[in-house]
C-alpha atoms as a PDB file:
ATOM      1  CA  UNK A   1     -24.647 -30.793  -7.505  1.00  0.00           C
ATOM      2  CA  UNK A   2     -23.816 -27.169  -7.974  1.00  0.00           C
ATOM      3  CA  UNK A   3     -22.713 -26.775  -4.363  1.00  0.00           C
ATOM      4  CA  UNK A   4     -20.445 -30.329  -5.076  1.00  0.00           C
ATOM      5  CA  UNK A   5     -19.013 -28.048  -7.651  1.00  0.00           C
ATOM      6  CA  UNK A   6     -18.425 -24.816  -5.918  1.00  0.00           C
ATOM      7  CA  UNK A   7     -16.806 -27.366  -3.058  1.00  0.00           C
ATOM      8  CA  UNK A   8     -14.039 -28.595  -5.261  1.00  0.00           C
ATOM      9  CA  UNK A   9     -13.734 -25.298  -7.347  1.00  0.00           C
ATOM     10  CA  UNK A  10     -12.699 -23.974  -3.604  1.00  0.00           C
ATOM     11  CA  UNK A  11     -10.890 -26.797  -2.804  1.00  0.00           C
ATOM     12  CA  UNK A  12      -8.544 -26.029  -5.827  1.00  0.00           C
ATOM     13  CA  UNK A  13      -8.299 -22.409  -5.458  1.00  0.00           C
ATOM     14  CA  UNK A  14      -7.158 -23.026  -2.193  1.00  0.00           C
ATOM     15  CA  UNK A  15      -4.215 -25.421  -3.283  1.00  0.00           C
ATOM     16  CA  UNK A  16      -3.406 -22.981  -5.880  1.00  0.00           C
ATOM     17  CA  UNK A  17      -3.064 -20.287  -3.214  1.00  0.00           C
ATOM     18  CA  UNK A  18      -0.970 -22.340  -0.899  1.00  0.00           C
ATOM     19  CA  UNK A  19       1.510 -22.970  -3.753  1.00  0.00           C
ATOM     20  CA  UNK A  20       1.654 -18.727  -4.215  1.00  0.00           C
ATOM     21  CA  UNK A  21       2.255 -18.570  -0.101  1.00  0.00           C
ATOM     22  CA  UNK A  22       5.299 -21.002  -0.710  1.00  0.00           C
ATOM     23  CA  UNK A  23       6.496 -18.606  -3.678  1.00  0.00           C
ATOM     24  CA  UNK A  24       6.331 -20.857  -6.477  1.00  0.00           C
ATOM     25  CA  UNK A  25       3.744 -19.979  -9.527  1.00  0.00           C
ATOM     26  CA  UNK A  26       0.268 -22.481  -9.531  1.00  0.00           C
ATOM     27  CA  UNK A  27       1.494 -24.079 -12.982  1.00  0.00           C
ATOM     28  CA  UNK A  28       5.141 -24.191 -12.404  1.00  0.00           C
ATOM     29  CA  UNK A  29       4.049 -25.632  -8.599  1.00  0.00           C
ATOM     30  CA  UNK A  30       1.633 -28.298  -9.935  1.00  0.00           C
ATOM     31  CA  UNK A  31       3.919 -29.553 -12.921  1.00  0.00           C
ATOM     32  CA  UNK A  32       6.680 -29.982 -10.544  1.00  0.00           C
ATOM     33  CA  UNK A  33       4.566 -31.952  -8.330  1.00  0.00           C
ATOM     34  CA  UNK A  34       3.238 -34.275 -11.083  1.00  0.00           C
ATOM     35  CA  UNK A  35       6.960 -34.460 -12.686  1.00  0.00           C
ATOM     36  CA  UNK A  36       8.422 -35.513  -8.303  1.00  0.00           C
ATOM     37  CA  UNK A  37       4.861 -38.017  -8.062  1.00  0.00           C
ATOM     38  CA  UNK A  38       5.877 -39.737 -11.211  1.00  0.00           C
ATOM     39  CA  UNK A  39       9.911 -39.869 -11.193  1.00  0.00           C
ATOM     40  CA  UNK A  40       9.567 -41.067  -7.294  1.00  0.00           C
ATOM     41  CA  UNK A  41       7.059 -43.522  -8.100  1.00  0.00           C
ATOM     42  CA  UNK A  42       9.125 -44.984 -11.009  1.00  0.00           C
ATOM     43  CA  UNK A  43      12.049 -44.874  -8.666  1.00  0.00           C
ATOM     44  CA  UNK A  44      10.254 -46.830  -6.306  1.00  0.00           C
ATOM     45  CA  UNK A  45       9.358 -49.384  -8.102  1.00  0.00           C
ATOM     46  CA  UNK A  46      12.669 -49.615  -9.650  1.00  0.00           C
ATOM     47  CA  UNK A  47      13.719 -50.116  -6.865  1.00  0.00           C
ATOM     48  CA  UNK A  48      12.330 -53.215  -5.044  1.00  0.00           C
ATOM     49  CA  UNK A  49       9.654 -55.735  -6.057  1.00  0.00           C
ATOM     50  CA  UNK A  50       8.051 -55.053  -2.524  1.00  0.00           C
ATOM     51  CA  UNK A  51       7.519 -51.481  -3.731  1.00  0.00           C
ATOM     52  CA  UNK A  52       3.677 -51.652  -4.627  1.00  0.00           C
ATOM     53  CA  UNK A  53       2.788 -52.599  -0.601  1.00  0.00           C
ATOM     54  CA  UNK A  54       4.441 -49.049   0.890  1.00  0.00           C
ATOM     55  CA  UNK A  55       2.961 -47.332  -2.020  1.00  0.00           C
ATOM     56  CA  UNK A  56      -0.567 -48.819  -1.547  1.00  0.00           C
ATOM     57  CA  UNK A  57       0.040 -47.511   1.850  1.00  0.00           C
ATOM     58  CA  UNK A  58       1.002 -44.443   1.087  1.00  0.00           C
ATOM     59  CA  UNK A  59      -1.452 -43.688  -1.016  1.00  0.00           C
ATOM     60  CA  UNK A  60      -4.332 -45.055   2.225  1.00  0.00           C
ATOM     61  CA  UNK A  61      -2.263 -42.675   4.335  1.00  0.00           C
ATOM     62  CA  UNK A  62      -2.990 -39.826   1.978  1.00  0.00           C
ATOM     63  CA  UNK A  63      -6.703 -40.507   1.235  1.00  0.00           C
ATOM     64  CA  UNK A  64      -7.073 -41.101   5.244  1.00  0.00           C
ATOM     65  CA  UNK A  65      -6.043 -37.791   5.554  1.00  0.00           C
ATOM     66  CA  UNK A  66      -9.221 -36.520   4.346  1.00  0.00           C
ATOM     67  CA  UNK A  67     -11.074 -38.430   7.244  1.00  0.00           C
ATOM     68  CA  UNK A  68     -10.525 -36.195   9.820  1.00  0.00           C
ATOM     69  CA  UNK A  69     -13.295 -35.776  12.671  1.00  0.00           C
ATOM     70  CA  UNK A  70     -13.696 -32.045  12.684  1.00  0.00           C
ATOM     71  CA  UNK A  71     -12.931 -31.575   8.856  1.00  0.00           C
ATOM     72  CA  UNK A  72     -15.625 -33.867   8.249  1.00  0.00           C
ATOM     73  CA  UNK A  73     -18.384 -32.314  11.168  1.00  0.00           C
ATOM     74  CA  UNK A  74     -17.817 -29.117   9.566  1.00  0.00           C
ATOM     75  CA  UNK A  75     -19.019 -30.612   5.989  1.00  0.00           C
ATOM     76  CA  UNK A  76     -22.054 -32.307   7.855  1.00  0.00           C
ATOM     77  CA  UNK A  77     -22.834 -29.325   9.080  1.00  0.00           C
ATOM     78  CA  UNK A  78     -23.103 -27.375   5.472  1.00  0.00           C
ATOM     79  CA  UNK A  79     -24.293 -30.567   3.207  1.00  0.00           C
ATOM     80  CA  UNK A  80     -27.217 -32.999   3.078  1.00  0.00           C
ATOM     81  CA  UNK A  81     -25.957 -36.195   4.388  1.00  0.00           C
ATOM     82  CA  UNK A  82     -26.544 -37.850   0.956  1.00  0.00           C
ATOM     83  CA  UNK A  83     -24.782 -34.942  -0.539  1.00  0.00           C
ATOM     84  CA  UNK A  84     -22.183 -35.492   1.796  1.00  0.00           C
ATOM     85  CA  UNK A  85     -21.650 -39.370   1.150  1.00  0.00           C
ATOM     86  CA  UNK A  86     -21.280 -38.673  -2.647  1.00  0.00           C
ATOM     87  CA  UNK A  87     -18.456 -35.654  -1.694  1.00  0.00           C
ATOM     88  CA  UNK A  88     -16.251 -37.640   0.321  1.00  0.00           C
ATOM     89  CA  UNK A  89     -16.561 -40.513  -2.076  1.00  0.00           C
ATOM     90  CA  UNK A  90     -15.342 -37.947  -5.462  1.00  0.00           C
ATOM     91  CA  UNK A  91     -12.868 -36.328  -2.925  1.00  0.00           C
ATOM     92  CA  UNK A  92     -11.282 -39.758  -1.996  1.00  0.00           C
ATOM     93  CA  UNK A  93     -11.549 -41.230  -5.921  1.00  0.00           C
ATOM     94  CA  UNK A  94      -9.933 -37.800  -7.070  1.00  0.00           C
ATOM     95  CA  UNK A  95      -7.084 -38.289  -4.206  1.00  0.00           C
ATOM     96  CA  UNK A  96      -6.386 -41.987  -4.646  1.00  0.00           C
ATOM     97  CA  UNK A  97      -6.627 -42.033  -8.639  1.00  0.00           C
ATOM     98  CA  UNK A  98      -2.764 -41.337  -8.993  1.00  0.00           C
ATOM     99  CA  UNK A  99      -1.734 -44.138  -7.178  1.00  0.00           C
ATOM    100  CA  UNK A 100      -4.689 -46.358  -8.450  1.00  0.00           C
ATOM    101  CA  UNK A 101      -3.006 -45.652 -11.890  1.00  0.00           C
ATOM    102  CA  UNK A 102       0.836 -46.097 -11.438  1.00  0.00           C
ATOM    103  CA  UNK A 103      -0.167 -49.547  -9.424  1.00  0.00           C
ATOM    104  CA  UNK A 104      -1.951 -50.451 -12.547  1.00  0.00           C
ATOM    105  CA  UNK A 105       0.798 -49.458 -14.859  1.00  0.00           C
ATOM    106  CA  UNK A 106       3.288 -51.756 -12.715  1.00  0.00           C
ATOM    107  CA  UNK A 107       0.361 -55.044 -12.929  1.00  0.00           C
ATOM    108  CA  UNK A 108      -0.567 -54.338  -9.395  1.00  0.00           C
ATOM    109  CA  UNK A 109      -3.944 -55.246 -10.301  1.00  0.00           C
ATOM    110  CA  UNK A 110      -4.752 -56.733  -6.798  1.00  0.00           C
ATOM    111  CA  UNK A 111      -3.258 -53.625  -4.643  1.00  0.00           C
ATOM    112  CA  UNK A 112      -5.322 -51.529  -6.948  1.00  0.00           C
ATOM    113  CA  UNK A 113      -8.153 -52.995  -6.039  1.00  0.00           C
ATOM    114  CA  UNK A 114      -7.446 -52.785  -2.790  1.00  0.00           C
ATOM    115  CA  UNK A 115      -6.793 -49.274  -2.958  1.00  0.00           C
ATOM    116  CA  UNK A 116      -9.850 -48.259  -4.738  1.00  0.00           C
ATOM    117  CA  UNK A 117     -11.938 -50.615  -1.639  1.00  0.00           C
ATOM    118  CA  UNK A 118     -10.044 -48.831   1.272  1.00  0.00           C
ATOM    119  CA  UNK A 119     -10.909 -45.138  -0.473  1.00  0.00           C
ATOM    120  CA  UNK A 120     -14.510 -46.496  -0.611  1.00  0.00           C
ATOM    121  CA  UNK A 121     -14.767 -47.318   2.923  1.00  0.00           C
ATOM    122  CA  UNK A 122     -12.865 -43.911   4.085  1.00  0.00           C
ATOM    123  CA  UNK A 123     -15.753 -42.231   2.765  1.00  0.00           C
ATOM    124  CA  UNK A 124     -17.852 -43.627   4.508  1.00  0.00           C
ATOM    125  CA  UNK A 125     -16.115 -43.423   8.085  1.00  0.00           C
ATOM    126  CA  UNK A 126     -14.149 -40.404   9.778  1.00  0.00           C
ATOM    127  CA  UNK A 127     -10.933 -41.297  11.589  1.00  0.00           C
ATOM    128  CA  UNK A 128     -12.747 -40.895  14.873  1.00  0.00           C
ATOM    129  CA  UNK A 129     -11.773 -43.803  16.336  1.00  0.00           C
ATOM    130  CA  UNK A 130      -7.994 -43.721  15.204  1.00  0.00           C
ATOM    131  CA  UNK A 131      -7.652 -40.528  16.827  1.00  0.00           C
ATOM    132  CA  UNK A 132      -9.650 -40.615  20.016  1.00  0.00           C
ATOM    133  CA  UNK A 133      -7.216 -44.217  20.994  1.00  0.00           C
ATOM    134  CA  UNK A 134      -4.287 -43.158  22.567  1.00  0.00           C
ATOM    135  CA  UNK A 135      -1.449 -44.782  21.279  1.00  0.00           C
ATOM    136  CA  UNK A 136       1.695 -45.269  24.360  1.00  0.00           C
ATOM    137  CA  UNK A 137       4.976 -43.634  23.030  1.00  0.00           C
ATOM    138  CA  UNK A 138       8.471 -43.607  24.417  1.00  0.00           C
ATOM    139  CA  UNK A 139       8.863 -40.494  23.160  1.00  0.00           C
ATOM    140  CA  UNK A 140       6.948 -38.160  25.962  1.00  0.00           C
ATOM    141  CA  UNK A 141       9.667 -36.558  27.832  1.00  0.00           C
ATOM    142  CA  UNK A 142      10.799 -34.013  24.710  1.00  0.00           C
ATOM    143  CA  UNK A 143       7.496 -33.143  23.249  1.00  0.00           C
ATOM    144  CA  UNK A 144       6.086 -32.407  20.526  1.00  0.00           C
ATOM    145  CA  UNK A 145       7.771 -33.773  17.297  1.00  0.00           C
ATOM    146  CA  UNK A 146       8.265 -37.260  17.766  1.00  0.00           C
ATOM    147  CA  UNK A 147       5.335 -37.461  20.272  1.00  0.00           C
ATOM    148  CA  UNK A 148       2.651 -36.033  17.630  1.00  0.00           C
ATOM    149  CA  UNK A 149       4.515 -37.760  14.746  1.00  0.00           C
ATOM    150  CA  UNK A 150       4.654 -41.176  16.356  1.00  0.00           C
ATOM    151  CA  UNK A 151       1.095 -41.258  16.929  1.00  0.00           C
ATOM    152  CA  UNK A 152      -0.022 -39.939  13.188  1.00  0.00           C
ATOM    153  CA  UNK A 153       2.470 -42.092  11.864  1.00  0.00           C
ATOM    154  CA  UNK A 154       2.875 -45.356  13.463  1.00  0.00           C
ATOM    155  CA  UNK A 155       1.396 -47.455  11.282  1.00  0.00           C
ATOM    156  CA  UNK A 156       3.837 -46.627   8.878  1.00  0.00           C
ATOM    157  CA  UNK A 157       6.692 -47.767  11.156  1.00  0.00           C
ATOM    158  CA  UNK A 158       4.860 -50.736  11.495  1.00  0.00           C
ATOM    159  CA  UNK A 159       4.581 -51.324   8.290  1.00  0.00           C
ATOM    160  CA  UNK A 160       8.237 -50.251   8.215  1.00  0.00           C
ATOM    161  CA  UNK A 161       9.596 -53.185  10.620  1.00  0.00           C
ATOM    162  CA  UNK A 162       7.556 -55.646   8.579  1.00  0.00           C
ATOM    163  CA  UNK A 163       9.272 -54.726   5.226  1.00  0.00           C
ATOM    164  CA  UNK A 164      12.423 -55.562   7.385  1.00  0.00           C
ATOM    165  CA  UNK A 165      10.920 -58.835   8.113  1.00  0.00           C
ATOM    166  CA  UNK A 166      10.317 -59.422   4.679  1.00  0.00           C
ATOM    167  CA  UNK A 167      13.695 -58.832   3.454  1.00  0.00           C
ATOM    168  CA  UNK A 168      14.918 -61.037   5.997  1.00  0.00           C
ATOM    169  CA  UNK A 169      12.605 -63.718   5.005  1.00  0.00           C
ATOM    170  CA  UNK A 170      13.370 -63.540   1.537  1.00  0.00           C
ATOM    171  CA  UNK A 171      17.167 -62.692   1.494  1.00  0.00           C
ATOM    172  CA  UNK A 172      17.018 -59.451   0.124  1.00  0.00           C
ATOM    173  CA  UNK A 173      19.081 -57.175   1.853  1.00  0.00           C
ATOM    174  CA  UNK A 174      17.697 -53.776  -0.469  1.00  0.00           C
ATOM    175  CA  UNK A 175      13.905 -54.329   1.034  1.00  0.00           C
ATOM    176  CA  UNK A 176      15.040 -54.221   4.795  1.00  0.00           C
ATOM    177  CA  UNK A 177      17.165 -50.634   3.463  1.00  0.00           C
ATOM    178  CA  UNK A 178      14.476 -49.441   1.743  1.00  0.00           C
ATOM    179  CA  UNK A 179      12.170 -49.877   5.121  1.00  0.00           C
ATOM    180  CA  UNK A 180      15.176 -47.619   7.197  1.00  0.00           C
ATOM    181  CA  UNK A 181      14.996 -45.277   4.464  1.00  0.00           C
ATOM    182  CA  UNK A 182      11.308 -44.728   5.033  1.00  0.00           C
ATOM    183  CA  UNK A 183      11.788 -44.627   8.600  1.00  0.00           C
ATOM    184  CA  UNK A 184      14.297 -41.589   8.008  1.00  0.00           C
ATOM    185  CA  UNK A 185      11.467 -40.017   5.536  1.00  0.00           C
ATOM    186  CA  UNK A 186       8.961 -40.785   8.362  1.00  0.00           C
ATOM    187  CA  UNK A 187      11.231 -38.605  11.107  1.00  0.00           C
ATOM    188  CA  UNK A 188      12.045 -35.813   8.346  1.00  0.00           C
ATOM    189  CA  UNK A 189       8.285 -35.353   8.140  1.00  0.00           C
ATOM    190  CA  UNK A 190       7.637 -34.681  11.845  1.00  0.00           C
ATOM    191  CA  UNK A 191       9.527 -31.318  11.250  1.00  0.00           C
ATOM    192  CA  UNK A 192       6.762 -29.682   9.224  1.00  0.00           C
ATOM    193  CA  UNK A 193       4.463 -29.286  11.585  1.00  0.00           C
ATOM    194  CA  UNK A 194       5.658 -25.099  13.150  1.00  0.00           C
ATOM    195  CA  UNK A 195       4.760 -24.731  16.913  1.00  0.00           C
ATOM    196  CA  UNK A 196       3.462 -21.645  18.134  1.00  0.00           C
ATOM    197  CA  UNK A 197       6.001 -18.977  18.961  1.00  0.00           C
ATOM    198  CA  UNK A 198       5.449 -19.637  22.507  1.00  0.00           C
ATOM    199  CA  UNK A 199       6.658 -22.708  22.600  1.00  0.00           C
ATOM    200  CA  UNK A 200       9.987 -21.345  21.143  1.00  0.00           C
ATOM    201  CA  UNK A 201       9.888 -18.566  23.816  1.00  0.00           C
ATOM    202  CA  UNK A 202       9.745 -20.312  27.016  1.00  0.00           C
ATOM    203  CA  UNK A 203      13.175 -22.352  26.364  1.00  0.00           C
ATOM    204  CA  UNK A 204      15.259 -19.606  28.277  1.00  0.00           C
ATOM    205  CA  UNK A 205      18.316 -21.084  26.246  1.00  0.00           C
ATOM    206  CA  UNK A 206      20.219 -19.190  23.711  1.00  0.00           C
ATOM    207  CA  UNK A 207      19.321 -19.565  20.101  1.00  0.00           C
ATOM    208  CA  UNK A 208      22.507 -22.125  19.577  1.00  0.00           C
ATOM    209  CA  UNK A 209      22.092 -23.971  22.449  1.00  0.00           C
ATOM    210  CA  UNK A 210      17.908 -24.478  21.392  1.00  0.00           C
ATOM    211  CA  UNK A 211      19.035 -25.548  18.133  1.00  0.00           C
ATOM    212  CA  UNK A 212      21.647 -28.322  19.732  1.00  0.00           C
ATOM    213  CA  UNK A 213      19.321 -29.737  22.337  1.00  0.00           C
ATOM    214  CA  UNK A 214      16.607 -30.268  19.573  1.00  0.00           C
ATOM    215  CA  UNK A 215      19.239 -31.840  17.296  1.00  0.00           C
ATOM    216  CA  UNK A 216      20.054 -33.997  20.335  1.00  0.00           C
ATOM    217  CA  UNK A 217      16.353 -35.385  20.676  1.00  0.00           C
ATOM    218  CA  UNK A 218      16.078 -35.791  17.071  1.00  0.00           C
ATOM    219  CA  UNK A 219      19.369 -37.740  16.674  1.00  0.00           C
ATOM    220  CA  UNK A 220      18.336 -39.855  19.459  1.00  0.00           C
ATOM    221  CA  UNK A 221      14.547 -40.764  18.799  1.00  0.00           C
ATOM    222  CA  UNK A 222      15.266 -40.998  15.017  1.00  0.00           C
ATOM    223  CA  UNK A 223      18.195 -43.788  15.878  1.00  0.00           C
ATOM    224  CA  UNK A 224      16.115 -45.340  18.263  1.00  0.00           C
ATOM    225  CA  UNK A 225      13.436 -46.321  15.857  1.00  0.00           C
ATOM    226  CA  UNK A 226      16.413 -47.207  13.094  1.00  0.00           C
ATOM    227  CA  UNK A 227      17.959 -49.569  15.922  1.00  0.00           C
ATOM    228  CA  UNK A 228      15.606 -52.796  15.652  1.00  0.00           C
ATOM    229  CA  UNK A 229      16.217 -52.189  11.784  1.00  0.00           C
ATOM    230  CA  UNK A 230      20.449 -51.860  11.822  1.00  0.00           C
ATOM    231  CA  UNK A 231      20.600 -54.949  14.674  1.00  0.00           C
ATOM    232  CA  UNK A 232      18.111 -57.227  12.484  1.00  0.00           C
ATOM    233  CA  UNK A 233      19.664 -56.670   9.161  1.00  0.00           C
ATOM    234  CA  UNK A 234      23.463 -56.796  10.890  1.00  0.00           C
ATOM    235  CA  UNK A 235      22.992 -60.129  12.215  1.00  0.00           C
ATOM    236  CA  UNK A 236      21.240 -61.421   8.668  1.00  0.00           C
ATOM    237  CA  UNK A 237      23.753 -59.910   6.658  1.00  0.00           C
ATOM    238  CA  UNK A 238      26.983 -58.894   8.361  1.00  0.00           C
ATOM    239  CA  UNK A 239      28.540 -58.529   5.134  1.00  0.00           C
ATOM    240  CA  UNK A 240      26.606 -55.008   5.281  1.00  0.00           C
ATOM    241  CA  UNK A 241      27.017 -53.773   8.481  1.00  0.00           C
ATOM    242  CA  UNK A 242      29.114 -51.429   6.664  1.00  0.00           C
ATOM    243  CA  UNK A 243      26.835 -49.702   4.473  1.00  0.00           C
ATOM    244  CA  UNK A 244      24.121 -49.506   7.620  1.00  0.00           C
ATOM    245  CA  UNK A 245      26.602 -47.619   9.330  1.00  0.00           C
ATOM    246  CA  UNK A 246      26.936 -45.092   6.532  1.00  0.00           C
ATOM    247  CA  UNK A 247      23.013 -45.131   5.613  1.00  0.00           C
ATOM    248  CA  UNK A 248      22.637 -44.081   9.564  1.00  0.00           C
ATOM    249  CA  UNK A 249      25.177 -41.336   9.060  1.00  0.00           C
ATOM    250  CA  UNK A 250      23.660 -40.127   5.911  1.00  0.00           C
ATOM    251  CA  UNK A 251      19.834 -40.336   6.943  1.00  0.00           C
ATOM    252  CA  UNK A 252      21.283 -38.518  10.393  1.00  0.00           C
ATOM    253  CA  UNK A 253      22.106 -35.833   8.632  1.00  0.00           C
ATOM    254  CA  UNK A 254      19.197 -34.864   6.298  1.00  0.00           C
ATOM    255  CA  UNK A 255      17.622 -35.365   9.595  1.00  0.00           C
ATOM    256  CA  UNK A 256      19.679 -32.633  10.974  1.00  0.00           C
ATOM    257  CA  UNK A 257      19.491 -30.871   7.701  1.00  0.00           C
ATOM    258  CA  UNK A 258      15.453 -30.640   7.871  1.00  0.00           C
ATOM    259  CA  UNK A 259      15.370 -29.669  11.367  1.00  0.00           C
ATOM    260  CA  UNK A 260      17.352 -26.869  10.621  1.00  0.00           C
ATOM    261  CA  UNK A 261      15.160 -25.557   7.334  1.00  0.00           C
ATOM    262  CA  UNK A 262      12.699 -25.693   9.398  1.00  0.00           C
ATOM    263  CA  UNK A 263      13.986 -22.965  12.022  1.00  0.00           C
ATOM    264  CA  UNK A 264      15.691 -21.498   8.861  1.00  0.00           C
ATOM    265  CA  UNK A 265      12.530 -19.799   8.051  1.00  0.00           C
ATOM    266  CA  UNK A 266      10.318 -19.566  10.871  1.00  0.00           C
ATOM    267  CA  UNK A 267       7.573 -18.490  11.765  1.00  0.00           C
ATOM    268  CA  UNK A 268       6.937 -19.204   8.074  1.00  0.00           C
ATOM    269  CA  UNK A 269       7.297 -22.965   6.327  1.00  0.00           C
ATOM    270  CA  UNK A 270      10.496 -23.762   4.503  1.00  0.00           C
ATOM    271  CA  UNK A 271      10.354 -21.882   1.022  1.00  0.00           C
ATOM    272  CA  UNK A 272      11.028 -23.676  -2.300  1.00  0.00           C
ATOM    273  CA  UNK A 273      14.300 -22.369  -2.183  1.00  0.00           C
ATOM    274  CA  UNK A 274      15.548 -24.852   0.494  1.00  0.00           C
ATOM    275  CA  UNK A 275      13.774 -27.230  -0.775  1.00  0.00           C
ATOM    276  CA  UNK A 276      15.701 -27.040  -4.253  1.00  0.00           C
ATOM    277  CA  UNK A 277      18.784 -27.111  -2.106  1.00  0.00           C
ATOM    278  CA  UNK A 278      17.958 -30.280  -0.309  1.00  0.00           C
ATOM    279  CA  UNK A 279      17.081 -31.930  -3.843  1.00  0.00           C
ATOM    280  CA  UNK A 280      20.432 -30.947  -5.250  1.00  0.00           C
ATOM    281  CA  UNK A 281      22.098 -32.463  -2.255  1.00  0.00           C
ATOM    282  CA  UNK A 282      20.722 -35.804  -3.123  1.00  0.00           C
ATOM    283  CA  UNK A 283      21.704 -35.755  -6.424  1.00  0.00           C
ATOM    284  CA  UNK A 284      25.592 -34.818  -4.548  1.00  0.00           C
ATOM    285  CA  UNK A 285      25.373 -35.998  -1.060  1.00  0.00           C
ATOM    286  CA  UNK A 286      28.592 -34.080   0.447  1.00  0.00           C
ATOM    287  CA  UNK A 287      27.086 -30.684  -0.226  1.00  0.00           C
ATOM    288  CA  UNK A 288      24.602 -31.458   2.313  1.00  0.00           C
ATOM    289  CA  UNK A 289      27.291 -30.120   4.869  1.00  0.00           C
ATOM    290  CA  UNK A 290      27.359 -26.956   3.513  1.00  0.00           C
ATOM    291  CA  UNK A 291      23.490 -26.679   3.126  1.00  0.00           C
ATOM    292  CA  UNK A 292      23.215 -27.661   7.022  1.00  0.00           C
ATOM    293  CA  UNK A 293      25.694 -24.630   7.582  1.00  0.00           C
ATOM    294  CA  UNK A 294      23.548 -22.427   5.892  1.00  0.00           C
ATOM    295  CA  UNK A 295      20.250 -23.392   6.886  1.00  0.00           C
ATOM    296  CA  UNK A 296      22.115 -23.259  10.839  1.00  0.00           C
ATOM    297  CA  UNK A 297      23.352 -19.655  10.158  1.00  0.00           C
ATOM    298  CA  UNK A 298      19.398 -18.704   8.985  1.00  0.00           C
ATOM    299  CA  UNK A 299      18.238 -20.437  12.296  1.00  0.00           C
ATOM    300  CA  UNK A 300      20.431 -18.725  15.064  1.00  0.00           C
ATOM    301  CA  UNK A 301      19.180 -15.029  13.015  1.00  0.00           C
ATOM    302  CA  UNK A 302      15.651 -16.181  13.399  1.00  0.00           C
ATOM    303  CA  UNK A 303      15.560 -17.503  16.589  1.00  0.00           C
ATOM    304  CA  UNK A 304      17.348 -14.450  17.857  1.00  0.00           C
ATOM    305  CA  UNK A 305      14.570 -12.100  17.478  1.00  0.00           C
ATOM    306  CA  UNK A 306      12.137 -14.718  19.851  1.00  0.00           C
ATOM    307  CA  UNK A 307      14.886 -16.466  22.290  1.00  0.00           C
ATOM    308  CA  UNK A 308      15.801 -12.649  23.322  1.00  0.00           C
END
């Protein structure tokens, strides 16, 4: 049990160090992220009354995350296999306890349950088989964003398309524009991931004309999965083909905005900084033209020392 111990002790020295690396003190950092997991999740459910399915499955998506092949060889390697069984289960408990307890707060009693059986069984199983199926993407020709992304994340479009269903089924317009909304989340998150500075290097393109052709792609690929969405929603309720004309234009451009932070600082992941600056432009959605000029100036200075 000792070794259990001096796994998770590590495990939380090396979250604490992570938060340092992104500038932002370990107290201040987890606060924060208890203050964003609560106000979101109360959001949420504010919300819709469909809210407790995409959090049940964001909350599998996060424990799954711990099921990773090699991650969980390498602990095989170093622990008993009975001391291994009881690790993954504490790790997956620990991870999916949050959500377990907001889901009960909102009488979600059944997805609760079902959340506390799927971080069972993800224990027990790695995500071998997830990741060894290839999964066929239209998205091939402009590697590596949406091609990666897709295939961690396509489940969540899927689930994504079937919240559109729903709100079609049920005549409530706010479900289906919650489901584009978390397609826009989903395509925000494919631009964490840094390539290697190679990858940058071999575009013999000028820094500006980088940034516009990977705008292009993500513009494109991003409205591509937001089409079936817009056209099944329009024809349900054309009374809002309006406002899914401006929810494209806004989603479009935090799209544009986080594919900018993330240039904005590289070789290094967006600081807290521009973070704060995206939250603010939620809050006031105009300023988010200004932030995109800044985080565009940034980019062109630090892709001029590799695109050279």
């Amino acid at each position: 049990m000792e070794n259990l111990l001096f796994y998770f002790e590590l495990q939380y020295k090396m979250f604490k160090r992570h938060l340092v690396d992104f500038g932002i003190h370990p107290v201040i950092g987890q606060a924060l992220i208890v203050l964003v997991f609560i106000g979101s999740s109360i959001k949420l459910f504010n919300y819709s009354n469909y809210a407790g399915y995409g959090f049940t499955l964001a909350g599998i998506f996060v424990v799954s995350l711990c099921s990773e092949p090699s991650r969980n060889a390498f602990l095989k390697s170093i622990y008993p296999v009975k001391n291994f069984m009881i690790l993954r289960l504490i790790e997956n408990v620990v991870i999916s306890s949050p959500f377990i307890l907001v889901l009960i707060c909102y009488q979600k009693y059944w997805l609760a349950l079902l959340m506390i059986l799927f971080a069972s069984l993800l224990s027990r199983y790695t995500a071998h088989l997830l990741m060894t199926f290839i999964i066929p993407t239209p998205f091939f020709k402009y590697p590596f964003e949406f091609t990666v992304g897709f295939r961690n994340t396509y489940l969540s479009i899927i689930f994504a398309y079937f919240l559109t269903c729903m709100s079609i089924r049920v005549g409530n317009f706010n479900l289906g524009a919650f489901s584009m909304v978390m397609i826009f989340l989903i395509c925000c998150s494919y631009y964490v991931q840094l390539e290697h500075e190679f990858y940058i290097w071999i575009h013999s393109a000028s820094p500006k004309l980088f940034l516009m052709q990977k705008l292009k792609i993500a513009i494109t690929y991003c409205t591509w999965l937001c089409l079936p969405i817009m056209l099944a929603l329009g024809i349900v309720f054309p009374i809002e083909l309006k406002t899914l004309l401006i929810a494209l234009l806004i989603g479009l451009l935090y799209l544009i905005a986080s594919v900018l932070s993330k240039y904005a600082s590289y070789p290094h992941n967006p600081t807290l900084a521009q973070m704060v600056l995206i939250a603010i432009t939620i809050l006031f959605p105009p300023l988010i033209i200004l932030v995109m000029i800044f985080f565009y100036f940034k980019s062109i200075h630090r892709l001029k020392q590799i695109l050279t």
